[in-house]
C-alpha atoms as a PDB file:
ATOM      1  CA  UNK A   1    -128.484-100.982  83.823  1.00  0.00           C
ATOM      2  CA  UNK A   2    -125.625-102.428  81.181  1.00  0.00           C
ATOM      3  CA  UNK A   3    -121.670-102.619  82.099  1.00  0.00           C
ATOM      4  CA  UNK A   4    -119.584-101.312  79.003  1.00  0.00           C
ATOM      5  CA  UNK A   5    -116.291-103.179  78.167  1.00  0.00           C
ATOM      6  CA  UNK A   6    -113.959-102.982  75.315  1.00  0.00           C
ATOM      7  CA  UNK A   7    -111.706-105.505  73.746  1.00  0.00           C
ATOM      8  CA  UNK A   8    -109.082-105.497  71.356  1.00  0.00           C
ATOM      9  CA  UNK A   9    -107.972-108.850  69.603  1.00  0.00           C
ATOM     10  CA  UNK A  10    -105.124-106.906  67.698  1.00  0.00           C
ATOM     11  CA  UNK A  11    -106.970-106.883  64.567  1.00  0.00           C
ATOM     12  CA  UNK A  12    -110.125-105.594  65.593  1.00  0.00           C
ATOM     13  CA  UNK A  13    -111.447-103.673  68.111  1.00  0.00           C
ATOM     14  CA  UNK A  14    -114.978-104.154  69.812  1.00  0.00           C
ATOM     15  CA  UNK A  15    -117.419-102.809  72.293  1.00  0.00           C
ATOM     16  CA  UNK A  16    -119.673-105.170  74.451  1.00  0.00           C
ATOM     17  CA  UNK A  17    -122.739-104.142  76.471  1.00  0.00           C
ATOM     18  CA  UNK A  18    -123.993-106.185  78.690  1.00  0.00           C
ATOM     19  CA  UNK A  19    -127.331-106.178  80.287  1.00  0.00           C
ATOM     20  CA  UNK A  20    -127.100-106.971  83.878  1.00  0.00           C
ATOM     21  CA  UNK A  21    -130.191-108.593  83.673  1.00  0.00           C
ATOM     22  CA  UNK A  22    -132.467-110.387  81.035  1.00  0.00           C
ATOM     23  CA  UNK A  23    -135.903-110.720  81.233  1.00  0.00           C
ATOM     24  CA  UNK A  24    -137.692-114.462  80.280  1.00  0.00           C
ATOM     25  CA  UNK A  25    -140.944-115.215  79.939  1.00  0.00           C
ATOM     26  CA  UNK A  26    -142.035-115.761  83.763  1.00  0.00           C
ATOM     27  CA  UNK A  27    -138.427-114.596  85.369  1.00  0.00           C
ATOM     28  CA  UNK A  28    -135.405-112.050  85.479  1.00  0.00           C
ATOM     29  CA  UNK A  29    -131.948-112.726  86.131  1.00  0.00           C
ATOM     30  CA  UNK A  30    -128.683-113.184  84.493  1.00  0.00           C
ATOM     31  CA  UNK A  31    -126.292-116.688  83.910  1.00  0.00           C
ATOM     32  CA  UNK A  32    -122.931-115.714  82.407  1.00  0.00           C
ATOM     33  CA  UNK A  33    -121.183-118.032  83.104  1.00  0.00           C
ATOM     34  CA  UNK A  34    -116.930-118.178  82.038  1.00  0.00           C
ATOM     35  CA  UNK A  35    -115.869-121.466  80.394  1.00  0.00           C
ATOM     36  CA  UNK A  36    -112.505-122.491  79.729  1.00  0.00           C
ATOM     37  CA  UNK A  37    -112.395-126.200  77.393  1.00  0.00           C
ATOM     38  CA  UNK A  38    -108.725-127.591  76.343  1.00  0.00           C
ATOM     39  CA  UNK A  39    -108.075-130.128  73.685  1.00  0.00           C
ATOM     40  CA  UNK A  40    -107.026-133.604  73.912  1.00  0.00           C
ATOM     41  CA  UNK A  41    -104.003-134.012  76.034  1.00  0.00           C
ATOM     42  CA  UNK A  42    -103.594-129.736  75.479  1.00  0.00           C
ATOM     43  CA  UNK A  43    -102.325-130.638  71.915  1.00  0.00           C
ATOM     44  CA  UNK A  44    -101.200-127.435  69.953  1.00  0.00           C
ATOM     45  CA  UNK A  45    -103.284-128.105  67.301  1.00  0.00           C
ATOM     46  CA  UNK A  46    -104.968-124.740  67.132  1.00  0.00           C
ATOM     47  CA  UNK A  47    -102.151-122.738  66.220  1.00  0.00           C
ATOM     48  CA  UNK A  48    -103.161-122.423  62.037  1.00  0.00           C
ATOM     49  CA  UNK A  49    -105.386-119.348  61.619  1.00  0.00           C
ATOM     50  CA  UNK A  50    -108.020-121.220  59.724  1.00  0.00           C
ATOM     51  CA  UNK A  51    -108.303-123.474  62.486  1.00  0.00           C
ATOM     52  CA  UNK A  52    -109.463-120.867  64.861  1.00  0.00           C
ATOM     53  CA  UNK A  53    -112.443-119.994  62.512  1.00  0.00           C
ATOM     54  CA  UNK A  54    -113.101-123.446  62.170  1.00  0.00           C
ATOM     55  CA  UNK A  55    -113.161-123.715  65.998  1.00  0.00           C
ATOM     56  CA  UNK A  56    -114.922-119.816  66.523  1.00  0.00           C
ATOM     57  CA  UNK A  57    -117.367-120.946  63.464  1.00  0.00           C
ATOM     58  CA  UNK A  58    -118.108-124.473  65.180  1.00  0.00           C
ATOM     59  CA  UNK A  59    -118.893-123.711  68.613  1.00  0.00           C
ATOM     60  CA  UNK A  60    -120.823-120.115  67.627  1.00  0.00           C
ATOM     61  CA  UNK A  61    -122.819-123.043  65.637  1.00  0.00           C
ATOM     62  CA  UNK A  62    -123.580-125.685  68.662  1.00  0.00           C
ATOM     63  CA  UNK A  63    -124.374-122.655  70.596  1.00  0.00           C
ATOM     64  CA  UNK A  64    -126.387-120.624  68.415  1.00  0.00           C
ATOM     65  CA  UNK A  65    -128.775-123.902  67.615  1.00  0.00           C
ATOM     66  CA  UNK A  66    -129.595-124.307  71.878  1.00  0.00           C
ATOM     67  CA  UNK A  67    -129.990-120.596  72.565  1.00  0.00           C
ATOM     68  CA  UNK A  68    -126.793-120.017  74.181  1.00  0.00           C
ATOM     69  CA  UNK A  69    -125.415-116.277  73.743  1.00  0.00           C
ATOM     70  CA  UNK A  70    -122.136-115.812  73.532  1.00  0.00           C
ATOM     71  CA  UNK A  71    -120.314-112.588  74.726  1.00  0.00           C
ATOM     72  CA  UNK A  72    -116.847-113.614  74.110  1.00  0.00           C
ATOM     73  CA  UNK A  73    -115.151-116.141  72.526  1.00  0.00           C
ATOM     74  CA  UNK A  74    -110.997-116.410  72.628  1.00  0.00           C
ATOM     75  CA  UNK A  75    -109.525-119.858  70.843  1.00  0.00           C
ATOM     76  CA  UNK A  76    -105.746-120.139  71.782  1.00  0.00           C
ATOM     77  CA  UNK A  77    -103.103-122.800  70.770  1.00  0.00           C
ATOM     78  CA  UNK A  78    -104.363-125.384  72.935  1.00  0.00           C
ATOM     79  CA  UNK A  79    -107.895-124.019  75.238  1.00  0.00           C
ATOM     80  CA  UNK A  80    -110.315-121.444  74.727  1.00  0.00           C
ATOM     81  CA  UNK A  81    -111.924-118.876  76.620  1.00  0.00           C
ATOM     82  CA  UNK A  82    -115.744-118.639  76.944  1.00  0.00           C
ATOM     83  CA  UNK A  83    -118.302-115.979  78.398  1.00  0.00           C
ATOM     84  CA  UNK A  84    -121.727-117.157  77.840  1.00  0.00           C
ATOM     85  CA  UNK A  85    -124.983-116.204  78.999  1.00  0.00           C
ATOM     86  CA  UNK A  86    -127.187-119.101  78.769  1.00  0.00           C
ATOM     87  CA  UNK A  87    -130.836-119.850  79.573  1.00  0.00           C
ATOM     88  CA  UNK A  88    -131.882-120.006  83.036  1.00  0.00           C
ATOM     89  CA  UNK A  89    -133.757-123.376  83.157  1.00  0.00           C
ATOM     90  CA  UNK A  90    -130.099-125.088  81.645  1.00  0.00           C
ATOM     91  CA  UNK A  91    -127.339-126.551  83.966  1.00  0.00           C
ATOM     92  CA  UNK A  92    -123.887-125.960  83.326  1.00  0.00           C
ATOM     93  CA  UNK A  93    -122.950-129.497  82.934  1.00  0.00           C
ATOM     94  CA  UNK A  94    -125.420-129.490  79.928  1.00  0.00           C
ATOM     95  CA  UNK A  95    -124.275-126.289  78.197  1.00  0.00           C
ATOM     96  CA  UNK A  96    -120.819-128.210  78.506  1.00  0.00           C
ATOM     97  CA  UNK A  97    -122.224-131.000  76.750  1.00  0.00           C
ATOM     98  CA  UNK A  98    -123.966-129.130  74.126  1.00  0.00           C
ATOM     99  CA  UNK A  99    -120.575-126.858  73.654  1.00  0.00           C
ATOM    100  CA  UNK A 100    -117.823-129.218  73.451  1.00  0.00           C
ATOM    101  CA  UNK A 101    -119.913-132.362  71.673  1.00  0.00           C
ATOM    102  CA  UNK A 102    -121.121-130.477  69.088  1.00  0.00           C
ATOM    103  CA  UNK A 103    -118.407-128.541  68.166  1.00  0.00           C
ATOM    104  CA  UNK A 104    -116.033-131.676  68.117  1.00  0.00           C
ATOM    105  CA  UNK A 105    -118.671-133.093  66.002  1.00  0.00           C
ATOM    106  CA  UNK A 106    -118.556-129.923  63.352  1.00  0.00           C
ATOM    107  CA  UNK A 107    -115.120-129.491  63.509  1.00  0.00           C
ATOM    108  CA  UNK A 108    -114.416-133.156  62.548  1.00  0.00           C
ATOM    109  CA  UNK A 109    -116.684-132.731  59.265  1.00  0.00           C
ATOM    110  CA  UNK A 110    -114.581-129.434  58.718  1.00  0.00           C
ATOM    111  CA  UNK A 111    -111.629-130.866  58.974  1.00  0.00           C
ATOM    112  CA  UNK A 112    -111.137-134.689  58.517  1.00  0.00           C
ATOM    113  CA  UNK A 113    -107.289-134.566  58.826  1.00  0.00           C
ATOM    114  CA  UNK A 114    -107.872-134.019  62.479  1.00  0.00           C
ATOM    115  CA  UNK A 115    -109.034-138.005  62.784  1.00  0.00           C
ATOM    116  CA  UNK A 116    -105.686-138.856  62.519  1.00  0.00           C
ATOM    117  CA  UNK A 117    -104.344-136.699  65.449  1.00  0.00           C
ATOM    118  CA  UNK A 118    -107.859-137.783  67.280  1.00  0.00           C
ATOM    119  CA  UNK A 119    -109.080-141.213  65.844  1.00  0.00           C
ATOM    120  CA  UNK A 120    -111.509-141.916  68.325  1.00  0.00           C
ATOM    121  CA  UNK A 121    -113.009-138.558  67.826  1.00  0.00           C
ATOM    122  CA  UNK A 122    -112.531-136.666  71.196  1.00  0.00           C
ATOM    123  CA  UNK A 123    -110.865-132.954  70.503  1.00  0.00           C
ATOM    124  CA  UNK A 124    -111.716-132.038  73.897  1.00  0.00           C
ATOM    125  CA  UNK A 125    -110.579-133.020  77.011  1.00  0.00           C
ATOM    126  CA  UNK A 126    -112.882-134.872  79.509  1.00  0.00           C
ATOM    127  CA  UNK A 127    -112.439-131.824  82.299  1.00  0.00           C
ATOM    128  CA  UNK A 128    -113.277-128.327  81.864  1.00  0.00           C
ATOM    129  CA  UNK A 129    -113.518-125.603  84.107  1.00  0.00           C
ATOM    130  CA  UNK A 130    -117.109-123.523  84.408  1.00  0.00           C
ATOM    131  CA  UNK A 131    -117.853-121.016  86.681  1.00  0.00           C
ATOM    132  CA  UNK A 132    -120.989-118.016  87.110  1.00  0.00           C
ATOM    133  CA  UNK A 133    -119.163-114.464  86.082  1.00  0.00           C
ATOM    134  CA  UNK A 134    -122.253-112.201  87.832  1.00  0.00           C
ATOM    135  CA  UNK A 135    -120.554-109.461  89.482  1.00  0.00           C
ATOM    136  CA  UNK A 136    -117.051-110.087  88.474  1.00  0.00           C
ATOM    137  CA  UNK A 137    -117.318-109.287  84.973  1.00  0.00           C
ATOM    138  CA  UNK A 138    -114.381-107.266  85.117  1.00  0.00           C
ATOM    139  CA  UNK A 139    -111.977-109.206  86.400  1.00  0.00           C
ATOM    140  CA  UNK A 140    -113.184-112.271  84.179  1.00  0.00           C
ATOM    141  CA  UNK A 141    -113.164-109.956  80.915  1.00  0.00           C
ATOM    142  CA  UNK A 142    -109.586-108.080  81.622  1.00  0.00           C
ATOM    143  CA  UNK A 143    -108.048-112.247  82.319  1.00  0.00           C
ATOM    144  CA  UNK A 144    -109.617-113.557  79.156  1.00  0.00           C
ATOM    145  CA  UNK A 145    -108.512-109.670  77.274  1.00  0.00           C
ATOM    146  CA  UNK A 146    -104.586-109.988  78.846  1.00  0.00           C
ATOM    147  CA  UNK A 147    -103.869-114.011  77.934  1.00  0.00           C
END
């Protein structure tokens, strides 16, 4: 069974299907799981274009390298909107980890400038919020689709 959705980012349209389950090697189930990360005191320091590739490019990156699928991926000015589905043996605190240390560490070597707005190196905040999707797709993908 898959749930259809549609999206429309202004300057492209796209269709996501989403298998309601996925099937590992000894179990079946689903983790999507909505993540919403801020930067550093909720600086405004995503507002140029290329900074939102930089910041799409560098966490598709930390999350392509630890198997984490990503069905939708929203940078803003100063937070970003996740839907993930990760694996079913990781925690959430962990895909947190892998998600925002990473991609502060590739988006540092993208852009160096940023050292001097963050010169110890933290882009993201210490909280975040994380929660499972599973049947509220809907409502999770129309919130992240309306900001």
């Amino acid at each position: 069974m898959e749930t259809q959705a549609q999206i429309n980012l202004g300057f492209a349209k796209a269709q996501i299907k989403i298998k309601e389950y996925t099937h590992y090697e000894n179990s079946v189930g689903s983790n999507l799981q909505y993540v919403q990360i801020t930067t550093k005191c909720r600086y405004k320091v995503v507002q140029k274009e290329l900074l939102k590739v930089y910041c799409k490019v560098a966490i598709g990156e930390s999350c392509k390298r630890h198997k984490i699928k990503i069905i939708i991926l929203k940078v803003m000015n100063e937070h970003v909107h996740l839907i993930t589905d990760i694996p079913r043996t990781m925690s959430q605190a962990y895909m947190m980890q892998i998600i925002k240390g990473a991609s502060s560490y590739i988006i540092f070597r993208l852009c160096p400038n940023m050292r001097k707005r963050y010169p110890k190196g933290h882009f993201w905040s210490a909280g975040y919020f994380c929660c499972s999707v599973g049947a509220d797709f809907d409502r999770v993908f129309s919130y992240i689709k309306n900001q």
